[in-house]
Structure formats: C-alpha cells, structure tokens
Protein backbone atom coordinates (compact mmCIF):
# COMPACT_ATOMS: atom_id res chain seq x y z
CA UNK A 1 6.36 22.76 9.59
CA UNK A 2 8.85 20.38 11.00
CA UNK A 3 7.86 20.17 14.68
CA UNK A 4 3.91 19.70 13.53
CA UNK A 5 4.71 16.02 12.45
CA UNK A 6 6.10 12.98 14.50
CA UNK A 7 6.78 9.12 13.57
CA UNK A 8 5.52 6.03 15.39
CA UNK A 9 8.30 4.70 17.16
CA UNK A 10 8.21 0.88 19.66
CA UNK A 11 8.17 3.79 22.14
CA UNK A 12 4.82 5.81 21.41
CA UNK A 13 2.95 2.88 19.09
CA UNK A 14 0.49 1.91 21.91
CA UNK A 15 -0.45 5.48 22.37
CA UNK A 16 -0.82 6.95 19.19
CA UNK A 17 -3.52 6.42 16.49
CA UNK A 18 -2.33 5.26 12.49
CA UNK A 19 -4.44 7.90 10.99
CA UNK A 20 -6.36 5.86 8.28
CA UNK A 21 -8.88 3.91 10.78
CA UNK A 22 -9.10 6.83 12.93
CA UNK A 23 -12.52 7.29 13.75
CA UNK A 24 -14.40 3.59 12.66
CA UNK A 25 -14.94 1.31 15.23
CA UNK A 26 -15.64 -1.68 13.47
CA UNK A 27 -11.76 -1.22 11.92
CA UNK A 28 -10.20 -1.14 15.50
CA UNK A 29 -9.37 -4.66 15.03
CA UNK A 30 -7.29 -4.16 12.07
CA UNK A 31 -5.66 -1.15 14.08
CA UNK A 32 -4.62 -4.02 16.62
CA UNK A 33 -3.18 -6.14 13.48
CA UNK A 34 -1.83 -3.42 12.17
CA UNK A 35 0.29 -2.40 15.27
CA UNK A 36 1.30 -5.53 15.38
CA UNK A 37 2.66 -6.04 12.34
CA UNK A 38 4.08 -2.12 12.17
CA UNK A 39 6.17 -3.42 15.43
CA UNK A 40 8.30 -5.91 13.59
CA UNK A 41 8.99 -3.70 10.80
CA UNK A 42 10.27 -0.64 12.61
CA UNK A 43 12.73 -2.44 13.17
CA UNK A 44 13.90 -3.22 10.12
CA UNK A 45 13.90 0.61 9.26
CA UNK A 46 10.24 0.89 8.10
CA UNK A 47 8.59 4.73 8.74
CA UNK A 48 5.13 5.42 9.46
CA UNK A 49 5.40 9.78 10.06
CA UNK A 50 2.04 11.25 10.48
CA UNK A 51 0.67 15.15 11.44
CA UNK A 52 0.69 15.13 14.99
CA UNK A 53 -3.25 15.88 14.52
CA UNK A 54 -6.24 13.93 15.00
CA UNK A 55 -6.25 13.41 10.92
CA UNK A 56 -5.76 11.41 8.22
CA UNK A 57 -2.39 12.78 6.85
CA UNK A 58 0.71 10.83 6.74
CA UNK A 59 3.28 8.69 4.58
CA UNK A 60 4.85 4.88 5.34
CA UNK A 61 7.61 3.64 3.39
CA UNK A 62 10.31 1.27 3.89
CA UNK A 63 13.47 0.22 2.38
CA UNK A 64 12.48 -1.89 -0.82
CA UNK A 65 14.73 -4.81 0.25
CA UNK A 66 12.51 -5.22 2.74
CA UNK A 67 9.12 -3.65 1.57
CA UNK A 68 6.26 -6.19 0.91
CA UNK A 69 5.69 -5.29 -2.23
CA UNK A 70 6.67 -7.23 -5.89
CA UNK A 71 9.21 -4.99 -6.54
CA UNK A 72 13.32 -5.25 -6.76
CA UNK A 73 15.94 -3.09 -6.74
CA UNK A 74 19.13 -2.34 -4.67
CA UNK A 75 19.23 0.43 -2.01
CA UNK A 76 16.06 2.22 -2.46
CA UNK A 77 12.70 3.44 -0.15
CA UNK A 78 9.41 2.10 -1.14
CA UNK A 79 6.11 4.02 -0.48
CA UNK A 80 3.44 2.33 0.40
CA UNK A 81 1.08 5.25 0.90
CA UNK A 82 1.16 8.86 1.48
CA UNK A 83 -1.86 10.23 2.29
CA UNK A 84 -3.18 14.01 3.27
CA UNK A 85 -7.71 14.00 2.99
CA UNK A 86 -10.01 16.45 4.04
CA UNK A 87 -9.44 19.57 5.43
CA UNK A 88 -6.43 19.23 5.38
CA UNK A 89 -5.76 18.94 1.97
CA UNK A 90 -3.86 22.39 0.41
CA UNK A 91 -1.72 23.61 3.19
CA UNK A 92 1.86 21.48 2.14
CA UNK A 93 1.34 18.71 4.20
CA UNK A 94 1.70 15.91 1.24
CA UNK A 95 4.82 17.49 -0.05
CA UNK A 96 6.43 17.79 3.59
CA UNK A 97 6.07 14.05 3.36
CA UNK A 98 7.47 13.17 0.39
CA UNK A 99 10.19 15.43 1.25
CA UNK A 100 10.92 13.71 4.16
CA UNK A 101 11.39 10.73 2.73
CA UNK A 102 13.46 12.31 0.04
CA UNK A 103 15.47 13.86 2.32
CA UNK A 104 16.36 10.65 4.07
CA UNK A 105 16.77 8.57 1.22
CA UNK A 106 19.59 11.00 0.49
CA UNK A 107 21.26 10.69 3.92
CA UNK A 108 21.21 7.18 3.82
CA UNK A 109 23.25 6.92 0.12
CA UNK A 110 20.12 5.59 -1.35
CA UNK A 111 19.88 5.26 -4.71
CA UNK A 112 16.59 6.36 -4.90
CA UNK A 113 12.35 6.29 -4.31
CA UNK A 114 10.05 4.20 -5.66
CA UNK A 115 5.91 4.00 -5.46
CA UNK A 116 3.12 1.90 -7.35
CA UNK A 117 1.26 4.12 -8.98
CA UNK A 118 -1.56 4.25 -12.14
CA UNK A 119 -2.45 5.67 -15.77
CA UNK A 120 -5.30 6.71 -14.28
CA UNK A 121 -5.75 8.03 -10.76
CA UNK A 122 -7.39 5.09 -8.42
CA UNK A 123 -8.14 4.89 -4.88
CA UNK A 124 -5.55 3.05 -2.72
CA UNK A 125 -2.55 4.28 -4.83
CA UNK A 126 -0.63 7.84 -4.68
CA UNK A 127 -1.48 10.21 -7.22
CA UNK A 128 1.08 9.99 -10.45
CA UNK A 129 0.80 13.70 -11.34
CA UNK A 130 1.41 14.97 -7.48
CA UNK A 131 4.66 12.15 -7.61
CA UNK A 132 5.93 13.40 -11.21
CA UNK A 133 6.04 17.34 -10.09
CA UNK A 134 8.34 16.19 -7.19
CA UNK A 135 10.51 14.45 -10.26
CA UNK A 136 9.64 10.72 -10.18
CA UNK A 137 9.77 9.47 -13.79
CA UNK A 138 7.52 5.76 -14.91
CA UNK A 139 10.02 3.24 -14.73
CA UNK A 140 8.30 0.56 -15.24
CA UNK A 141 4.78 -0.84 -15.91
CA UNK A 142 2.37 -3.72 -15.33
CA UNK A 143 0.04 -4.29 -18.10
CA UNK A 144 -2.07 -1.37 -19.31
CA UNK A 145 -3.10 0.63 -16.06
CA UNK A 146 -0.42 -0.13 -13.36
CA UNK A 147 3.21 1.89 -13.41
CA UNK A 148 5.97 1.94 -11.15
CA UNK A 149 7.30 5.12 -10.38
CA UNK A 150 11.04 5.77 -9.27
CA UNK A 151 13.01 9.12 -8.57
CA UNK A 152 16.61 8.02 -8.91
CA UNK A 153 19.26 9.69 -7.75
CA UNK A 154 22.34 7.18 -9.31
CA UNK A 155 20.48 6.10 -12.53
CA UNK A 156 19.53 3.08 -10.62
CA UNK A 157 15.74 2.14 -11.64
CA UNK A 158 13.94 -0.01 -9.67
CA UNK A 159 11.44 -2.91 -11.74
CA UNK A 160 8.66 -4.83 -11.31
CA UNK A 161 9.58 -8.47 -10.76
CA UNK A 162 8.86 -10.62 -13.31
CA UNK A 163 6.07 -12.80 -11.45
CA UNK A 164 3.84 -9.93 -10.58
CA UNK A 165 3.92 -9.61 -14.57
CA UNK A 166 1.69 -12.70 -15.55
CA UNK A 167 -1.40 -10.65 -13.70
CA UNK A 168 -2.97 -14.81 -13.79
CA UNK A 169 -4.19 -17.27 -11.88
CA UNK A 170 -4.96 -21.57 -12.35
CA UNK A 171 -8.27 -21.00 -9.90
CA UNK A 172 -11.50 -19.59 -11.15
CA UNK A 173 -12.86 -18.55 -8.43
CA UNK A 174 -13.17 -15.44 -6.49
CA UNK A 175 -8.97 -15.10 -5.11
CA UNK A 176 -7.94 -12.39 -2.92
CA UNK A 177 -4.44 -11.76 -2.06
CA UNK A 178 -4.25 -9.58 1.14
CA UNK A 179 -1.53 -8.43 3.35
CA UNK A 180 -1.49 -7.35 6.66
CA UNK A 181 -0.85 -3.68 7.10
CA UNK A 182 -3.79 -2.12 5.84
CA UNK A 183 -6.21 -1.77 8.89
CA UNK A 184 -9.16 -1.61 6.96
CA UNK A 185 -8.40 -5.38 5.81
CA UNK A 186 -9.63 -7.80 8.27
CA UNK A 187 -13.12 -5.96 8.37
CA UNK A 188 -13.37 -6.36 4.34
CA UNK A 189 -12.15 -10.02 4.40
CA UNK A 190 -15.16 -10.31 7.14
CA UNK A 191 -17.56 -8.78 4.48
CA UNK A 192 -16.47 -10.58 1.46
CA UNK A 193 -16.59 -13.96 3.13
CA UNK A 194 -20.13 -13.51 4.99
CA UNK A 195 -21.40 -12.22 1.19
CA UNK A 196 -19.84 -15.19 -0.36
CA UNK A 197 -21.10 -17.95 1.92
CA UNK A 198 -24.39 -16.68 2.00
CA UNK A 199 -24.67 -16.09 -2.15
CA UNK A 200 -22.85 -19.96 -2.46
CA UNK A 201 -19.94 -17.86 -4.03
CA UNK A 202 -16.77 -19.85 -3.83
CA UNK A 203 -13.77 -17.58 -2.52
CA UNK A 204 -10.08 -18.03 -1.40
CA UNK A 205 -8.67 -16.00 0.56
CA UNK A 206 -4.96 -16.03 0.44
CA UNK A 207 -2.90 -14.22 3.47
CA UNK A 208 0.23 -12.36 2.56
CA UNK A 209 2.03 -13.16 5.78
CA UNK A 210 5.53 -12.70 4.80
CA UNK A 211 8.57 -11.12 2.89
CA UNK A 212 8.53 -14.13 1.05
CA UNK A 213 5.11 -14.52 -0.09
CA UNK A 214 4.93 -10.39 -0.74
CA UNK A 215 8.02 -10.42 -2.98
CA UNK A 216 6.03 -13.29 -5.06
CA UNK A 217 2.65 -12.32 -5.59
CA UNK A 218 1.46 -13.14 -9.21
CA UNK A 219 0.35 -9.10 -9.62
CA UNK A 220 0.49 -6.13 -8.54
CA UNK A 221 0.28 -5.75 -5.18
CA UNK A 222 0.30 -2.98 -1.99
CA UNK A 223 -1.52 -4.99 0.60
CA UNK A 224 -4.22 -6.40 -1.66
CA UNK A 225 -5.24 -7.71 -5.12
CA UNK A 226 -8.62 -9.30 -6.46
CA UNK A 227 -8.78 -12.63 -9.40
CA UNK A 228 -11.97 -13.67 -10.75
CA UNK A 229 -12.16 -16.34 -13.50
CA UNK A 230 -8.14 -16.83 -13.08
CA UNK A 231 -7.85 -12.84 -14.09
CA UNK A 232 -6.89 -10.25 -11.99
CA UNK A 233 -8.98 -7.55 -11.68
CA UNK A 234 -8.04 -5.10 -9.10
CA UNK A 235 -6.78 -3.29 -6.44
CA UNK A 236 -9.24 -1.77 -4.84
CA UNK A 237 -10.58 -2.90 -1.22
CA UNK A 238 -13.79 -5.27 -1.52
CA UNK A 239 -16.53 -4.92 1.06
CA UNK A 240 -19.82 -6.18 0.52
CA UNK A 241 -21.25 -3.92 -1.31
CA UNK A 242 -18.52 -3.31 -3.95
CA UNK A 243 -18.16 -6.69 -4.33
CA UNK A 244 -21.70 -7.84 -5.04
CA UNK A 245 -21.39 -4.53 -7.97
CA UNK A 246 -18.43 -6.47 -9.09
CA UNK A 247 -19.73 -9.95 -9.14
CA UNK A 248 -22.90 -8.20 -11.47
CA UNK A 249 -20.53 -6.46 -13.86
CA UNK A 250 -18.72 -9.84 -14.32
C-alpha cells in the first residue's frame, strides 16, 4: 500500500491539493493560507502524507516541540489530524497512516506520539477508540470531555500545559481563538463576523499566528477554540449557521 500514498514536499506543494478543501470553492482561499503556512513548517520537520487520490484521506503531524498546539513534552510527534471519509473509509488507509507516523517516530529515537482527542467522539478530533487499538493510552485530560492521548515508547508522557487548563477567559463576549492551518478557517471567520455585525453581536477574533501564541492558548486547542460569557465552549468550527444555534442554546 506503500507506493499509493505520497507527502507534500516545497517541491510538489503548488501542484498538489491538501485533501480537506478539495472540492469547495469558497475554501480555496484558506487552501492559499494554508500552503502558505504548510511551507514554513516543512521545514521544521512537519508531515502532511495524503492517498495519492483525489480524496479526503491523509494524516499531518509534527514534532511537538514545534507543533502549535498547548501541549509539552520532549522528543515526541504531535497529530494534528488524520483523516480517511467516504468511500474510502474500510480498506486500511487510516491505519497505514498512523503507522507511518509510528514508524518514523521510531527511526527518529522519539520517545513517542501524542494526539488531542475526546470522551466522546467529536468532529475535528481523531477518534479515541481507533487511537487506543493502535496502543495509545489517556495521558492526560482537560476538564471533563477533552484527553490527551500518548503512545510512549520510553515511559515518557507528554501533558497538557498548565494554561490551556483554566478553559477561562476576562471578556464576555463572543472570543474565538483560531490558527492558521485549517483551510476551512478564513471562510468561517468570514461567516461568524458578517452574522455578528449584522445581529449587533460583539466578537473578537483572536489569530493564532505563532509558536508562541499556540503553546499559550488558555484551552484546548488544534487550530481553533470558541468562549462565550468568559467560558469556553468548544471546538468545533463556527459558520453561520452553527453559530446562530449556539448563540440560541446560550
């Protein structure tokens, strides 16, 4: 199954799609962002492998030191997403992935592999039970929904840092803390903003725009996270609609 898979590289990046925002125009701009931002982080050993398909089925993961993510450890991969949909779903392809990453973990003396993960399944993080048959144990968790998952091959465990712990805010108002890898993210920030200024709903966007900033959020965090009334509330992308379900709920 080897030869059926291939990574971006500075090489092939202008010529090769990033999977997720395949198909949706109106996301092409975050493709360009993305790209962007994927550039500078190849570099610093980041991996975005993909099926060498027109399909949404790959993995991206980097090493943690440099992963923008609230996370710490020593000499371990972070996953930020590994994801096989469709009809493509039940032929290995997720497991190839993770193995791959595995695999190079282990070539590269790492201690281990880490993921954000959840109780309960939710979109936008990988799937705990999939993770915990390949042997990653909870080593860590953020309030009552949000875990940290690690596979350790030294007895090394990676941890949430402390900051991304307090899961608070000082503002009231609508906060959202985005990054800029996702490519679905500038067209949601679009929506939410439009929605707010038109329903006089006062929102602050805040841009996650470096290693800095990432390794400091005040939550959990894998390219976005949502406060209302100085509480956080999730992780899950906002557009318009879901938002205005939200603000009712709340």
């Amino acid at each position: 199954m080897q030869e059926q898979f291939i990574n971006v590289t500075l090489e092939n990046i202008e010529n090769e799609h990033l999977c997720c925002a395949i198909v949706d125009k109106k996301h092409q701009v975050g493709v360009d962002v993305k790209k962007e931002w994927l550039q500078a982080r190849i570099k610093e050993g980041h991996v975005f492998r993909k099926l060498n398909q027109k399909g949404k089925v790959f993995i991206e993961y980097a090493p943690l030191e440099t992963a923008w993510v609230p996370v710490e450890a020593a000499n371990y991969l972070y996953i930020y997403c590994l994801w096989v949909s469709g009809s493509f779903k039940g032929k290995g392809y997720g497991t190839e992935l993770l193995q791959y990453c595995i695999d190079e973990a282990k070539d590269k003396k790492k201690s281990g592999v880490c993921v954000i993960s959840s109780i309960k399944k939710m979109p936008f993080l990988s799937d705990k039970k999939f993770l915990k048959k390949h042997g990653f144990e909870v080593v860590d968790r953020i309030g009552k929904e949000f875990e940290l998952l690690g596979l350790s091959f030294d007895g090394i465990s990676p941890r949430f840092k402390e900051s991304a712990k307090k899961q608070a805010i000082d503002s009231k108002e609508l906060t959202v803390y985005y990054g800029l890898q996702c490519p679905y993210i500038p067209n949601c920030i679009e929506q939410i903003e439009t929605y707010c200024d038109a329903n006089g709903v006062n929102i602050n966007t805040v841009k996650i725009d470096t290693l800095e900033k990432a390794k400091n959020v005040p939550c959990v965090f894998n390219n976005w996270a949502v406060f209302y009334n100085g509480e956080f509330k999730t992780v899950h992308l906002l557009n318009e609609g879901y938002l205005k379900k939200m603000l009712e709920k709340m």
